[in-house]
Protein backbone atom coordinates (compact mmCIF):
# COMPACT_ATOMS: atom_id res chain seq x y z
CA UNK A 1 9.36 9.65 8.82
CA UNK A 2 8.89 10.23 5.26
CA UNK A 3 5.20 11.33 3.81
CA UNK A 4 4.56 10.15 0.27
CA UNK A 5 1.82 12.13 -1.43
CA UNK A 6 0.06 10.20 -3.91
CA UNK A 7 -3.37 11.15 -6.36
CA UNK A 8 -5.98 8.36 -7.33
CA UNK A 9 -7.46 9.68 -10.71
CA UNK A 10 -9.82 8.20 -13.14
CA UNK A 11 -13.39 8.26 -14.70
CA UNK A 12 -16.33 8.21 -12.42
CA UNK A 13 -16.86 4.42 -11.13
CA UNK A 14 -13.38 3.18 -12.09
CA UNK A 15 -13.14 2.26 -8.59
CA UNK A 16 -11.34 5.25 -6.96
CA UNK A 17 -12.98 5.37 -3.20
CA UNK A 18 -12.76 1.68 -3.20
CA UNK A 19 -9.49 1.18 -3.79
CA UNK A 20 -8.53 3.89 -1.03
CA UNK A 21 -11.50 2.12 1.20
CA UNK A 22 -9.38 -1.15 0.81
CA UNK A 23 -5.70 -0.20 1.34
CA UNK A 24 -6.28 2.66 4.05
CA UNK A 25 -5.43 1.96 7.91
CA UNK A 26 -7.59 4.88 8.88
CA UNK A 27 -11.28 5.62 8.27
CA UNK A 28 -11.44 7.38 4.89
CA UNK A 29 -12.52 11.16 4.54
CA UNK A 30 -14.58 11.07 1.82
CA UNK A 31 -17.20 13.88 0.16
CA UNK A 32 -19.70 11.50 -1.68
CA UNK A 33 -22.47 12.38 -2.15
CA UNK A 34 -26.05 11.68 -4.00
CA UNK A 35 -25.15 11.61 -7.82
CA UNK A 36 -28.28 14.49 -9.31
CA UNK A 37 -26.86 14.24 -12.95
CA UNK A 38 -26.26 11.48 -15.45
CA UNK A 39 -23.70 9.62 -13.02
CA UNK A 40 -27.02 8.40 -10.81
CA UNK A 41 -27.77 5.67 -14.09
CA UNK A 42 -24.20 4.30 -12.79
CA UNK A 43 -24.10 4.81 -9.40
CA UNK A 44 -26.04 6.05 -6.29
CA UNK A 45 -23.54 8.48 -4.79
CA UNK A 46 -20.31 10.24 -6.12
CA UNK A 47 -17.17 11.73 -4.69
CA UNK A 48 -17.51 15.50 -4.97
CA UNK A 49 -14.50 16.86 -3.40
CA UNK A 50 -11.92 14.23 -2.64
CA UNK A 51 -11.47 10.91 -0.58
CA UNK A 52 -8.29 10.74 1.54
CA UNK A 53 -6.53 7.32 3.05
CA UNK A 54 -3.53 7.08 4.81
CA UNK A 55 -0.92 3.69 4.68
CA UNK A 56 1.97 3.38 6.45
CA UNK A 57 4.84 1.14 4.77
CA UNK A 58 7.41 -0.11 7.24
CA UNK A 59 8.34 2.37 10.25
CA UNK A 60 9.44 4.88 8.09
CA UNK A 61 7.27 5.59 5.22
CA UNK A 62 3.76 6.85 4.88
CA UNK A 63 1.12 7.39 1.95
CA UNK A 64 -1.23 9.73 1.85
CA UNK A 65 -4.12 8.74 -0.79
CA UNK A 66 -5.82 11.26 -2.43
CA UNK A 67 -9.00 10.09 -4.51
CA UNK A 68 -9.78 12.83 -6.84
CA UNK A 69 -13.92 13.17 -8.12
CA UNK A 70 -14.74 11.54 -11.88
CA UNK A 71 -16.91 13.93 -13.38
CA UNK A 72 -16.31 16.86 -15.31
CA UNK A 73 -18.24 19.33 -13.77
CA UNK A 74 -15.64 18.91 -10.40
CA UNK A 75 -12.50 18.56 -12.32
CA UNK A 76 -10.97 21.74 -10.92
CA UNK A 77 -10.22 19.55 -7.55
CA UNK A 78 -7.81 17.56 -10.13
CA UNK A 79 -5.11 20.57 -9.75
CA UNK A 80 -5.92 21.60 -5.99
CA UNK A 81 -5.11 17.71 -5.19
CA UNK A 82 -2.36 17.06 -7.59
CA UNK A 83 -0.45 19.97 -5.61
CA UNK A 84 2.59 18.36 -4.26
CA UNK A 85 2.07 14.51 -5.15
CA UNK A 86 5.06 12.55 -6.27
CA UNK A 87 3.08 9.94 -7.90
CA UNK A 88 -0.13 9.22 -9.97
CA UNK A 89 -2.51 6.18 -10.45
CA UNK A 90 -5.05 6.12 -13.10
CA UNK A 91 -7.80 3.65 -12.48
CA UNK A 92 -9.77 2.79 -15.33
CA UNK A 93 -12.49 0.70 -15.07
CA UNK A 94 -11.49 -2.55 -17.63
CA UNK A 95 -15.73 -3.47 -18.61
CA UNK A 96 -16.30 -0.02 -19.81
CA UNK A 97 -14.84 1.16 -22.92
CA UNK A 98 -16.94 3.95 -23.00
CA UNK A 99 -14.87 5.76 -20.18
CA UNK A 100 -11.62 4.98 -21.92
CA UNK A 101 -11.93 8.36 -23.41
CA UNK A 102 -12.50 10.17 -20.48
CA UNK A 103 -9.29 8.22 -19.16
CA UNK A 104 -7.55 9.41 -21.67
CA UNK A 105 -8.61 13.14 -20.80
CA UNK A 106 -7.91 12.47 -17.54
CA UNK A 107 -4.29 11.22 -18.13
CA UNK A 108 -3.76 13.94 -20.55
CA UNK A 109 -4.63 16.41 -17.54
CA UNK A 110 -2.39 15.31 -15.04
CA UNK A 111 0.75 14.34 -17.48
CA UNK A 112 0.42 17.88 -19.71
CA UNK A 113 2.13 20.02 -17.06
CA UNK A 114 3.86 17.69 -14.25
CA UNK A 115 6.51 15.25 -14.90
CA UNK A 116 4.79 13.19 -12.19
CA UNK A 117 5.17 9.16 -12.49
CA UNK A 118 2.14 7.29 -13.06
CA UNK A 119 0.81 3.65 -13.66
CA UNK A 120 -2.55 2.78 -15.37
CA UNK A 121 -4.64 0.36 -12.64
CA UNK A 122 -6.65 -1.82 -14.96
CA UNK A 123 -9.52 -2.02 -12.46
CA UNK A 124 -12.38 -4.88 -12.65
CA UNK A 125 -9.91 -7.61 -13.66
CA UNK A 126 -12.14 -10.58 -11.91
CA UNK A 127 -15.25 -9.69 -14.38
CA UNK A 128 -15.33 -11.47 -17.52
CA UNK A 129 -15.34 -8.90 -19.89
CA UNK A 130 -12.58 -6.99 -18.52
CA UNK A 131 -9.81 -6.04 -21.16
CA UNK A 132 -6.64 -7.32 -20.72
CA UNK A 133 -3.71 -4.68 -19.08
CA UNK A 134 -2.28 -5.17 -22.66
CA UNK A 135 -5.46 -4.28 -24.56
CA UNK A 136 -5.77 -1.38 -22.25
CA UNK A 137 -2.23 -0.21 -23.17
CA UNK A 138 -3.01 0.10 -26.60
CA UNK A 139 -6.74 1.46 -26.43
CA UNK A 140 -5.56 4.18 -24.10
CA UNK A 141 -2.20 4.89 -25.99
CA UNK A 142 0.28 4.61 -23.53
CA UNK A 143 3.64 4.08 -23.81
CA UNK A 144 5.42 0.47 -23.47
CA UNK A 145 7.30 2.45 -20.41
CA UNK A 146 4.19 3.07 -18.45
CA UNK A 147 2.71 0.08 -16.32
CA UNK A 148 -0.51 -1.39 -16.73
CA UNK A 149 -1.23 -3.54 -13.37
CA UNK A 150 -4.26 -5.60 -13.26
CA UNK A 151 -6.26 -4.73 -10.56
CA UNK A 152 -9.43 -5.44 -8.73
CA UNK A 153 -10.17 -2.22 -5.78
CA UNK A 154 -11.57 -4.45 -3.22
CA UNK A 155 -9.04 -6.88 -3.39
CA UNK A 156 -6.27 -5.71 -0.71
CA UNK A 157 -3.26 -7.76 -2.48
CA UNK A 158 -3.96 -5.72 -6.03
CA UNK A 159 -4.42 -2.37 -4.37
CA UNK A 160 -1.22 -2.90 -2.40
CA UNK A 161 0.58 -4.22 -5.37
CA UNK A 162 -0.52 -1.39 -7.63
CA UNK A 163 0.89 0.97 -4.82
CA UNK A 164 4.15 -1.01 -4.51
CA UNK A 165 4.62 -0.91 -8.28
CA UNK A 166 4.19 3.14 -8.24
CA UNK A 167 6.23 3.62 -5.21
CA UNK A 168 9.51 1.32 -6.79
CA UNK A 169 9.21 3.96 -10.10
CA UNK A 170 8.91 6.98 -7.71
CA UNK A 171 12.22 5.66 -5.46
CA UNK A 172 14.03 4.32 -8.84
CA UNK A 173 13.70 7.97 -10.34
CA UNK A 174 14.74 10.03 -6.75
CA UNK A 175 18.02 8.14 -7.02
CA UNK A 176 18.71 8.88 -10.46
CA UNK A 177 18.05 12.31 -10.22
């Protein structure tokens, strides 16, 4: 059996736990806790450490989830987690364009000094001012090569699609290289 590691990134309430929550067959390890600092005026509780989910895909394949925190002051998880993973998702939360700069950071981070795939999950597609995947591409700068799924991380199809999407790039570049 074959263990894919994989690292859920993004800004802090761009639907990280949530989207492990949905997709994971086992309970989810997470480390939230009571947000003390500026996060509380968006949320109640925060991860701190990590979340971890676990998917199996067919009888051979299994992905392990690793949610990494959102705020700054616990970013030096981001490297301890990323240790190892073969693939990256970005969630960004599509109603806030105030985060998009932390997203940017945060993709920045991860792509600076690993040649690790990655897709862009353009979470919070079913609200009504959610930007489009399209006008995400272009406010976050990413390149017409890297995929921008719409996404919503309670909705089991989207999470498993986003996943799907990310695991076809990581198998299409193991059998090139």
């Amino acid at each position: 059996m074959q263990t894919v590691k994989m690292v859920i990134s993004g800004a802090v309430n761009s639907g990280k736990t949530e989207f492990i929550r949905t997709i994971s067959e086992i309970e989810v390890v997470s480390t939230e806790r009571r947000a003390t600092d500026d996060t509380r005026m968006v949320k109640k509780e925060t991860t701190v450490a990590m979340d971890f989910g676990r998917i199996s895909i067919g009888k051979d394949l299994v992905l392990h989830l690793f949610g990494t925190p959102g705020q700054k002051r616990f970013d030096f998880m981001w490297e301890i987690l990323s240790e190892g993973m073969l693939g990256l998702i970005i969630l960004v939360d599509s109603t806030r364009p105030e985060t998009f700069r932390e997203t940017n950071r945060i993709v920045d981070f991860f792509t600076s000094y690993r040649d690790t795939p990655y897709v862009i999950a353009a979470n919070k597609q079913d609200r009504p001012n959610a930007w489009s995947p399209d006008e995400l591409r272009l406010a976050l700068r990413q390149k017409p090569d890297v995929k921008v799924i719409p996404c919503v991380a309670t909705d089991r199809e989207t999470v498993k699609n986003v996943l799907l999407e990310l695991l076809y790039i990581i198998l299409e570049r193991s059998s090139e290289g």
